[in-house]
PDB file of N, CA and C in Angstrom:
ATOM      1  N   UNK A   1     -46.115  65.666 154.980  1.00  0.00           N
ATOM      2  CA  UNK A   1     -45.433  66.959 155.027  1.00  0.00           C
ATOM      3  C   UNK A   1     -44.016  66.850 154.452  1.00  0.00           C
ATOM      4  N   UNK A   2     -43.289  65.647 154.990  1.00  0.00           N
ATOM      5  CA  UNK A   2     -41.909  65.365 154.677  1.00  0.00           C
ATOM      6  C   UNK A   2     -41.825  65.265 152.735  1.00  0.00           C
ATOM      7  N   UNK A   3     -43.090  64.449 152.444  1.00  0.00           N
ATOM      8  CA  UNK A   3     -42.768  64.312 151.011  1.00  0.00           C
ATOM      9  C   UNK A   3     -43.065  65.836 149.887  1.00  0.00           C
ATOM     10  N   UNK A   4     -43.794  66.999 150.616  1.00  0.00           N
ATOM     11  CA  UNK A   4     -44.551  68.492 150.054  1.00  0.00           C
ATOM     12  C   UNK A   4     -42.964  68.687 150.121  1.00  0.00           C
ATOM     13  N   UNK A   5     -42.606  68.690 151.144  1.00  0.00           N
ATOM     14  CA  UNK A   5     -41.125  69.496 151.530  1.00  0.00           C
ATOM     15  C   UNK A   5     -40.117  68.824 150.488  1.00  0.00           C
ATOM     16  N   UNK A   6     -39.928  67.499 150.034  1.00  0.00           N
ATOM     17  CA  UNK A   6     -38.937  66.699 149.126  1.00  0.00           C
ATOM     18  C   UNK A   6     -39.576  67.213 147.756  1.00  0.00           C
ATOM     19  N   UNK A   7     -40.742  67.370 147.429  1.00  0.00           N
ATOM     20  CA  UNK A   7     -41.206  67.574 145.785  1.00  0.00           C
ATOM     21  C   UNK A   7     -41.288  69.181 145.293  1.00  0.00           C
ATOM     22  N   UNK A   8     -41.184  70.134 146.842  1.00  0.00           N
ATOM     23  CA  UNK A   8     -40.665  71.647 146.358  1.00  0.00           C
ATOM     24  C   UNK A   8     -39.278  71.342 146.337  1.00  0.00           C
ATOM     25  N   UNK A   9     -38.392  70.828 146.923  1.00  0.00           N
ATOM     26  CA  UNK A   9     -37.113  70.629 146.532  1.00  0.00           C
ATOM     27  C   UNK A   9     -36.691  70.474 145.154  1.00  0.00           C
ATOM     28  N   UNK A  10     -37.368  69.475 144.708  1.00  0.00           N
ATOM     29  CA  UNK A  10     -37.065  68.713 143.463  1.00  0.00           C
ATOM     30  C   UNK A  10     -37.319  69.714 142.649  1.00  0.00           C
ATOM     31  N   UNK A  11     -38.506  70.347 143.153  1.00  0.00           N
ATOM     32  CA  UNK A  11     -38.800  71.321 141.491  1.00  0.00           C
ATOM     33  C   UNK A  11     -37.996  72.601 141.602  1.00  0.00           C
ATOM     34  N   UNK A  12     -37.553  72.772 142.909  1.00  0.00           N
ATOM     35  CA  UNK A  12     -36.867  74.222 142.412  1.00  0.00           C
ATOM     36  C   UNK A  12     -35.070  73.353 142.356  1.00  0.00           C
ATOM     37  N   UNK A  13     -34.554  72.874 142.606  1.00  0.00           N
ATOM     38  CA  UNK A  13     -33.338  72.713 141.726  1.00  0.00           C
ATOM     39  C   UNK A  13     -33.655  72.128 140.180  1.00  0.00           C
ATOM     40  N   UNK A  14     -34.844  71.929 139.779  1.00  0.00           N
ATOM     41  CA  UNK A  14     -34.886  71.484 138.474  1.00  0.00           C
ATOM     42  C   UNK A  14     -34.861  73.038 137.639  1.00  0.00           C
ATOM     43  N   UNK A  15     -35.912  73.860 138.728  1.00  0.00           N
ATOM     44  CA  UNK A  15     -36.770  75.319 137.784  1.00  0.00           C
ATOM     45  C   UNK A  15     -34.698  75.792 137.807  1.00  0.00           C
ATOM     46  N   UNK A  16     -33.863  75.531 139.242  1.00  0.00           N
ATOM     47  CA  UNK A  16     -32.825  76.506 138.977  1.00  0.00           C
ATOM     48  C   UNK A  16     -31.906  76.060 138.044  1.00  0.00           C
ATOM     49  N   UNK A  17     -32.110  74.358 137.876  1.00  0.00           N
ATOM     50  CA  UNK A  17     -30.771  74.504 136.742  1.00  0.00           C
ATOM     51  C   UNK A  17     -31.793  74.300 135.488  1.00  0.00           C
ATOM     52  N   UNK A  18     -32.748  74.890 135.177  1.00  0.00           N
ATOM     53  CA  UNK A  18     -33.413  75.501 133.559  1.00  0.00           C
ATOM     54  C   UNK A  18     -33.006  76.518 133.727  1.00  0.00           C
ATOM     55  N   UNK A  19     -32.833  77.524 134.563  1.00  0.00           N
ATOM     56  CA  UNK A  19     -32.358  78.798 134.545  1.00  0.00           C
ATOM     57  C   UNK A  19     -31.196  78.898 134.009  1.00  0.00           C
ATOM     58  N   UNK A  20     -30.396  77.870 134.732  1.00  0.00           N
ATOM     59  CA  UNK A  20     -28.487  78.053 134.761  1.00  0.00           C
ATOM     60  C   UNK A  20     -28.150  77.493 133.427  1.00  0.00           C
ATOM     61  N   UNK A  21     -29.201  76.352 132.543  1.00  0.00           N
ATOM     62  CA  UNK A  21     -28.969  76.118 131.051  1.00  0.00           C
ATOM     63  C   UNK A  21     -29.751  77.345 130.288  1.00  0.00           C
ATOM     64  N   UNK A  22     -30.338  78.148 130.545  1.00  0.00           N
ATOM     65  CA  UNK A  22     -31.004  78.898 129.964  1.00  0.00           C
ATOM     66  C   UNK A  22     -29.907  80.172 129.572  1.00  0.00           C
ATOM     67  N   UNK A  23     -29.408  80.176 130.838  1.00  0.00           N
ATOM     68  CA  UNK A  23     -28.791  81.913 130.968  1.00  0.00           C
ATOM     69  C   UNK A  23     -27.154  81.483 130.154  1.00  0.00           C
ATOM     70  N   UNK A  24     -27.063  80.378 130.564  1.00  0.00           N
ATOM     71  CA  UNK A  24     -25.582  80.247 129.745  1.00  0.00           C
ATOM     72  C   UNK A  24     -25.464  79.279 128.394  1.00  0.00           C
ATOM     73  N   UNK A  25     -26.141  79.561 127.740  1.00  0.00           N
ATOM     74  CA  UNK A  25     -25.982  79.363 126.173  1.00  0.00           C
ATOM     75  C   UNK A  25     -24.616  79.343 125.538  1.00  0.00           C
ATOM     76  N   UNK A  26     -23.330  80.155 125.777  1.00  0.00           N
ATOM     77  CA  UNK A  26     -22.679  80.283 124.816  1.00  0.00           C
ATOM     78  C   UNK A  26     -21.788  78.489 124.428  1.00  0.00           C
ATOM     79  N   UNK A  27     -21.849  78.864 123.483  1.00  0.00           N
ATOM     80  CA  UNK A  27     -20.878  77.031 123.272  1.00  0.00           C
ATOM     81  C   UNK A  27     -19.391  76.839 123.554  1.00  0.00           C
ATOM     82  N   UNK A  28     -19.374  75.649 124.390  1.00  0.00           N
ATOM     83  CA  UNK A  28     -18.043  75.124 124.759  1.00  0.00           C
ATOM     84  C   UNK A  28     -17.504  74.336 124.454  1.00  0.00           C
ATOM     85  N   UNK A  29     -16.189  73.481 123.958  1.00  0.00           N
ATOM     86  CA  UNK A  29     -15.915  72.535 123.461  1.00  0.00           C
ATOM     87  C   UNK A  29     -15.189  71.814 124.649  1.00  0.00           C
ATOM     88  N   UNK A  30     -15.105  70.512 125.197  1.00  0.00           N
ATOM     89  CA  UNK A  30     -14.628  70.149 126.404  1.00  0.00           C
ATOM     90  C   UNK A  30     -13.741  68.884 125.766  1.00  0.00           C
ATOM     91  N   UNK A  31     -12.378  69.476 125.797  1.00  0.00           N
ATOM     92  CA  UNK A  31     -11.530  68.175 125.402  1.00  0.00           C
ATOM     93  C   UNK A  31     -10.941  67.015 126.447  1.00  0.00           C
ATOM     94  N   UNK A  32     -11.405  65.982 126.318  1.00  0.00           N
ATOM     95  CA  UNK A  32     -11.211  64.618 127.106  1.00  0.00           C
ATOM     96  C   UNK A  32     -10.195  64.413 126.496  1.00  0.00           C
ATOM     97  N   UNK A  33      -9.364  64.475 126.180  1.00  0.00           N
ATOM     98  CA  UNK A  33      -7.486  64.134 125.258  1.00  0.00           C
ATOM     99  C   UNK A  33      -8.075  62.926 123.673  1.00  0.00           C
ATOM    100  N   UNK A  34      -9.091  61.926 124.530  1.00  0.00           N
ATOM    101  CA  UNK A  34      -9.210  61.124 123.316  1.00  0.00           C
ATOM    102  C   UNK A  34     -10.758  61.454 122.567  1.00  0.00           C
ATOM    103  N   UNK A  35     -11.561  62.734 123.136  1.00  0.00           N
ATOM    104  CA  UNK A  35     -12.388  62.737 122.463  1.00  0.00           C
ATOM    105  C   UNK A  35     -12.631  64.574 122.806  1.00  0.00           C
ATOM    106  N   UNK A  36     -13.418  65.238 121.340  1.00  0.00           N
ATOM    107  CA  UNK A  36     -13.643  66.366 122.079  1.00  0.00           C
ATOM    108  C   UNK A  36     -15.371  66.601 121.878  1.00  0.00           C
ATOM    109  N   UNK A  37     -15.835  67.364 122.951  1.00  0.00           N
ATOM    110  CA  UNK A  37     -17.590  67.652 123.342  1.00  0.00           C
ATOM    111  C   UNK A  37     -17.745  69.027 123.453  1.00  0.00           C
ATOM    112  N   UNK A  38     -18.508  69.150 121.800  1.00  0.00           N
ATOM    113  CA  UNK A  38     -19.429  70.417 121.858  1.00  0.00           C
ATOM    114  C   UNK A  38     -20.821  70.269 122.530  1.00  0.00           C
ATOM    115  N   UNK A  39     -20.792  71.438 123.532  1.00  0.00           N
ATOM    116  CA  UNK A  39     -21.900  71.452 124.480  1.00  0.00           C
ATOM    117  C   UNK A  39     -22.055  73.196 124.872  1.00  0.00           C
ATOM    118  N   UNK A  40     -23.427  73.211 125.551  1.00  0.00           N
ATOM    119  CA  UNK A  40     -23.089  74.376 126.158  1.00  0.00           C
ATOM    120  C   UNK A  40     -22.990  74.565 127.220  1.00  0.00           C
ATOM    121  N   UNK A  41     -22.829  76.072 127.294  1.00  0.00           N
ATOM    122  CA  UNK A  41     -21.887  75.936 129.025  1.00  0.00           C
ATOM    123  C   UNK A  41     -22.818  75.619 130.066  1.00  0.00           C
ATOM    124  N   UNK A  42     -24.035  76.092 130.024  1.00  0.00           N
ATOM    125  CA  UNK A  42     -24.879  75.722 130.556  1.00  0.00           C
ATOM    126  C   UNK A  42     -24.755  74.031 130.970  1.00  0.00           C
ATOM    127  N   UNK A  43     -25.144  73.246 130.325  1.00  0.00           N
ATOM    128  CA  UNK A  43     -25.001  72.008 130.460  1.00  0.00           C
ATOM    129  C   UNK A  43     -23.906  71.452 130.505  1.00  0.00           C
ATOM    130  N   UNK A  44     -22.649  72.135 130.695  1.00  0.00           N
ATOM    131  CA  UNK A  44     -21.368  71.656 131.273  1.00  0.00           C
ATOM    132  C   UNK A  44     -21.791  71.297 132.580  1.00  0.00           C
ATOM    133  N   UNK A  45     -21.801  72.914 133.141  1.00  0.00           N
ATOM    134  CA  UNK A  45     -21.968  73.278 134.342  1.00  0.00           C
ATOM    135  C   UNK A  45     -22.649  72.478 135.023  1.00  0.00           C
ATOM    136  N   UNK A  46     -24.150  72.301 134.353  1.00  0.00           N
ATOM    137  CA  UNK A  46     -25.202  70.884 135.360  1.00  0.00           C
ATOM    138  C   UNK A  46     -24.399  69.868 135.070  1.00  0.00           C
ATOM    139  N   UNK A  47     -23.770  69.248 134.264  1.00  0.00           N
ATOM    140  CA  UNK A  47     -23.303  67.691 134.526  1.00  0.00           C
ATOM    141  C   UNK A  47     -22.287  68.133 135.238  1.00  0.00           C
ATOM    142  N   UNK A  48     -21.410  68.686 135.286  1.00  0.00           N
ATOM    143  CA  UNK A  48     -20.452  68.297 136.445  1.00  0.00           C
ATOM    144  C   UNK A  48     -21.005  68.936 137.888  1.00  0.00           C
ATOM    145  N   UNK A  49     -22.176  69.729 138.029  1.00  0.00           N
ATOM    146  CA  UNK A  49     -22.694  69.644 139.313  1.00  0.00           C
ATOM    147  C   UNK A  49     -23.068  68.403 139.983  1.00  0.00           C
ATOM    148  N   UNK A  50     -24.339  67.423 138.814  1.00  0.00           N
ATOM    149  CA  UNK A  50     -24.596  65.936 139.060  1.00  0.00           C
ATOM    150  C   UNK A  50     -23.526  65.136 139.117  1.00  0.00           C
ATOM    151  N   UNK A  51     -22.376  65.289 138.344  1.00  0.00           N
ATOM    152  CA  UNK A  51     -21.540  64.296 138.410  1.00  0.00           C
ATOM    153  C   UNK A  51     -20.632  64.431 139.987  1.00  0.00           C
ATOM    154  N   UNK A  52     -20.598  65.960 140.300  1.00  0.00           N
ATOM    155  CA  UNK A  52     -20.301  66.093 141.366  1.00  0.00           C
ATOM    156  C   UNK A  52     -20.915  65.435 142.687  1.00  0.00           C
ATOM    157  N   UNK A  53     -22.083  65.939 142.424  1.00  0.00           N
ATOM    158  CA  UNK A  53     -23.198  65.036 143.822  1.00  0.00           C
ATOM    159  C   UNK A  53     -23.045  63.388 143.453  1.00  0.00           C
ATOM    160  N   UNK A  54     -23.001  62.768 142.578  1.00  0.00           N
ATOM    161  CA  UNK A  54     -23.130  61.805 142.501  1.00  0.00           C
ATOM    162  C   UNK A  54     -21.652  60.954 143.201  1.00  0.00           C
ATOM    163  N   UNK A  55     -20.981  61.410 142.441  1.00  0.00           N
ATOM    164  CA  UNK A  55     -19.299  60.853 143.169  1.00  0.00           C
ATOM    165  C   UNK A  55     -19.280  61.140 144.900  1.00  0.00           C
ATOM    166  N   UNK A  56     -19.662  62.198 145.169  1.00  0.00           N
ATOM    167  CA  UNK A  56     -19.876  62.785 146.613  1.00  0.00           C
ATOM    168  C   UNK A  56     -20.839  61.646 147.661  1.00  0.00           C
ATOM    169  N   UNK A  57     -21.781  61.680 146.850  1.00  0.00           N
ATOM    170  CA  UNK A  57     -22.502  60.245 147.489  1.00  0.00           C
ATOM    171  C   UNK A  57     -21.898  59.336 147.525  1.00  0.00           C
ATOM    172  N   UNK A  58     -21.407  58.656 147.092  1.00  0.00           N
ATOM    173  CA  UNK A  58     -21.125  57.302 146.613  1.00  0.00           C
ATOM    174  C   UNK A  58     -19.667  57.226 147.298  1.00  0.00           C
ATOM    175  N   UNK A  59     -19.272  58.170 147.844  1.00  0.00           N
ATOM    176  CA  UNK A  59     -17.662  58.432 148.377  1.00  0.00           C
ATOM    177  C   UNK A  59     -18.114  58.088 150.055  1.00  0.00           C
ATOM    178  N   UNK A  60     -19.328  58.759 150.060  1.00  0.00           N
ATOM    179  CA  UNK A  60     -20.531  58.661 151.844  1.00  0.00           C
ATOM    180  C   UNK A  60     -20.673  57.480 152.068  1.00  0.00           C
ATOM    181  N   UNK A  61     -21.384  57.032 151.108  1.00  0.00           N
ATOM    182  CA  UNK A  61     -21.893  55.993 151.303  1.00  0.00           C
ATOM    183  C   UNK A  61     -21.074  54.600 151.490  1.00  0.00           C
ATOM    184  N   UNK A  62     -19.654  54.702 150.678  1.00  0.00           N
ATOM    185  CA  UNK A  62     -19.048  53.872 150.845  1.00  0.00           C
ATOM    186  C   UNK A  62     -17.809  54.144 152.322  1.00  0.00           C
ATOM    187  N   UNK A  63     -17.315  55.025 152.572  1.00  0.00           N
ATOM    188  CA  UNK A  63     -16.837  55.484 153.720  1.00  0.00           C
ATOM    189  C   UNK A  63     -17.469  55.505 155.414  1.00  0.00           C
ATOM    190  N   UNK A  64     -18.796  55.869 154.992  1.00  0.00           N
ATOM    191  CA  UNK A  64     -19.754  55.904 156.085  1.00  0.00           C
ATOM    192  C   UNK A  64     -20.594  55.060 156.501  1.00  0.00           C
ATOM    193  N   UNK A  65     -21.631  55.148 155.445  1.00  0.00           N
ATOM    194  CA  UNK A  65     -22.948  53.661 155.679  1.00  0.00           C
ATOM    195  C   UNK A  65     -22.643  52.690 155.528  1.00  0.00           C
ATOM    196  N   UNK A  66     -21.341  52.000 154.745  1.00  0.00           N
ATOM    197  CA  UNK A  66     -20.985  50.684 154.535  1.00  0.00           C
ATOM    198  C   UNK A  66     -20.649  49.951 155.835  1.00  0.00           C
ATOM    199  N   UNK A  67     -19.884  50.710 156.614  1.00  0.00           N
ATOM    200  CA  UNK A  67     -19.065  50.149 157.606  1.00  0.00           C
ATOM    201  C   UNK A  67     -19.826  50.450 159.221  1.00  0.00           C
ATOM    202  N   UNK A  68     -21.084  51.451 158.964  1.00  0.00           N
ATOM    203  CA  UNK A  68     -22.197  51.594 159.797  1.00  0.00           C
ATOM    204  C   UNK A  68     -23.003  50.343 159.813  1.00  0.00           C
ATOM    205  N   UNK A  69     -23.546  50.559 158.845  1.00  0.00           N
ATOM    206  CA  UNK A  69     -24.037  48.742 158.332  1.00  0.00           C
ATOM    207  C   UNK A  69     -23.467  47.729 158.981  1.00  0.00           C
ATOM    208  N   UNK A  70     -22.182  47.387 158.553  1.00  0.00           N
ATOM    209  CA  UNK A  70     -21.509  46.115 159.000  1.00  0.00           C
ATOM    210  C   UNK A  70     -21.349  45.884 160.278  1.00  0.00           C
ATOM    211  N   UNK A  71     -21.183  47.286 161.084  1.00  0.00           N
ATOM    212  CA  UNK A  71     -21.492  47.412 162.620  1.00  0.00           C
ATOM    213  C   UNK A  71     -22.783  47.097 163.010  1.00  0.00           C
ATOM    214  N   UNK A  72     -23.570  47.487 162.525  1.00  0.00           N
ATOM    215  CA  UNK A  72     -24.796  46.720 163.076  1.00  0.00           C
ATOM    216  C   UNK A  72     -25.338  45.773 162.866  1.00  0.00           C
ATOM    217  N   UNK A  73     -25.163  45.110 161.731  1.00  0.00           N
ATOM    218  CA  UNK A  73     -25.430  43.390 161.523  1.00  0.00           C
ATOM    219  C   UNK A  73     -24.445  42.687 162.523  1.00  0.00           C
ATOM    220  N   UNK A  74     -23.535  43.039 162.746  1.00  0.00           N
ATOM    221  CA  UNK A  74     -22.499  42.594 163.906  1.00  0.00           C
ATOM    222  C   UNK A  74     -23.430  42.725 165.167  1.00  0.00           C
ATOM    223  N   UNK A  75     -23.941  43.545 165.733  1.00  0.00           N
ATOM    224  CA  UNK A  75     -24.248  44.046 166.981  1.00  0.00           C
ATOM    225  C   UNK A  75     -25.506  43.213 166.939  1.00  0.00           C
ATOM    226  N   UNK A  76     -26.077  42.985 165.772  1.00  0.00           N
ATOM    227  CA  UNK A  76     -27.472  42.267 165.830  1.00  0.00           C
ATOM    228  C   UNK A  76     -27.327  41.191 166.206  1.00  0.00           C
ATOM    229  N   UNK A  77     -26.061  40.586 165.575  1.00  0.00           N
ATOM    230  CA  UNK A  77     -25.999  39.098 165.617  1.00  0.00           C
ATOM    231  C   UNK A  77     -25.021  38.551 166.882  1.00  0.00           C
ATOM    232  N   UNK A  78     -24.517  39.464 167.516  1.00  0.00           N
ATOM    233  CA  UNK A  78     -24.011  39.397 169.114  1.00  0.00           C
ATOM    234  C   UNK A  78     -25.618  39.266 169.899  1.00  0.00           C
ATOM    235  N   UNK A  79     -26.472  40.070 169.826  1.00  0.00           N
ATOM    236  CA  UNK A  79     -27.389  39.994 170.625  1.00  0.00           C
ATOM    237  C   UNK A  79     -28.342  39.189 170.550  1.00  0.00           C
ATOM    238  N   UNK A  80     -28.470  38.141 169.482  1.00  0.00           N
ATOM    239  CA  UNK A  80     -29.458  36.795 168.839  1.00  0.00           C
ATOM    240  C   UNK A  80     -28.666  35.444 169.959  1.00  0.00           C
ATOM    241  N   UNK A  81     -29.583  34.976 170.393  1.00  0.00           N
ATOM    242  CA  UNK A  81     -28.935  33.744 171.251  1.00  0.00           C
ATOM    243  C   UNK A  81     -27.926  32.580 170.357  1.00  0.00           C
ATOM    244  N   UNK A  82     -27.424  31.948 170.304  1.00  0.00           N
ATOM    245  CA  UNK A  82     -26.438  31.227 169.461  1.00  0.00           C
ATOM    246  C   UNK A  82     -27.267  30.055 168.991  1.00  0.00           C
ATOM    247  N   UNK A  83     -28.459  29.768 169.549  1.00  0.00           N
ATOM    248  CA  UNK A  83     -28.988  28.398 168.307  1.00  0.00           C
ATOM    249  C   UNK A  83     -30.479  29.072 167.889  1.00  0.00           C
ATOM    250  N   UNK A  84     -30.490  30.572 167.909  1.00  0.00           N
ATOM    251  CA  UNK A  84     -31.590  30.935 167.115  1.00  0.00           C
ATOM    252  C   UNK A  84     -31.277  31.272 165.551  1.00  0.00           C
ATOM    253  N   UNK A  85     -32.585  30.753 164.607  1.00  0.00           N
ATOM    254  CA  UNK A  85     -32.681  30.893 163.260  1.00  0.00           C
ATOM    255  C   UNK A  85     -32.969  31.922 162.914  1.00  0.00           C
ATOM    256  N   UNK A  86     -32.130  32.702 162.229  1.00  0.00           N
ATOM    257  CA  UNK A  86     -32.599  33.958 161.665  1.00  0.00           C
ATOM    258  C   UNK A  86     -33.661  33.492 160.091  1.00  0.00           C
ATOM    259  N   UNK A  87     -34.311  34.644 159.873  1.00  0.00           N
ATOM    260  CA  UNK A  87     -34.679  34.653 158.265  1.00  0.00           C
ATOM    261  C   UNK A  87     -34.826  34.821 157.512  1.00  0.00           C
ATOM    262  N   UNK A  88     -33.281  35.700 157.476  1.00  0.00           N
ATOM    263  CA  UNK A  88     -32.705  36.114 156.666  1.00  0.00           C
ATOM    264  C   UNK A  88     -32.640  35.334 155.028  1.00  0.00           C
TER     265      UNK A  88
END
């Protein structure tokens, strides 16, 4: 059920950003100071949405799960008797 529910996900932010490159066609030029990118707006818009989610993750993941993690390999290895072999 969990994976029906993850693969309608997938397809409707895919069907919505064909829409959002579809509907915004007109051309943009995006100057980086040392380089400039003809694109359209459409596909501005999706890469800096992805580039958005992507930095956003990776900001989580390193703020949150990293140091969640390290707490619990800690907590694991408090609760292992002191001359047991892990195997790892």
């Amino acid at each position: 059920m969990v994976r029906l529910i993850r693969l309608l996900a997938a397809f409707a932010c895919l069907l919505l950003g064909g829409i959002v490159g579809a509907l915004n066609t007109r051309p943009v030029v995006l100057d980086l100071g040392f380089a400039a990118l003809r694109t359209s707006l459409g596909l501005a818009v999706l890469v800096a949405l992805l580039l958005g989610v992507l930095v956003g993750g990776l900001l989580i993941a390193v703020s949150v799960v990293a140091p969640l993690r390290r707490r619990l390999r800690r907590a694991e290895a408090a609760m292992r008797p002191s001359g047991a072999v892990t195997k790892d």
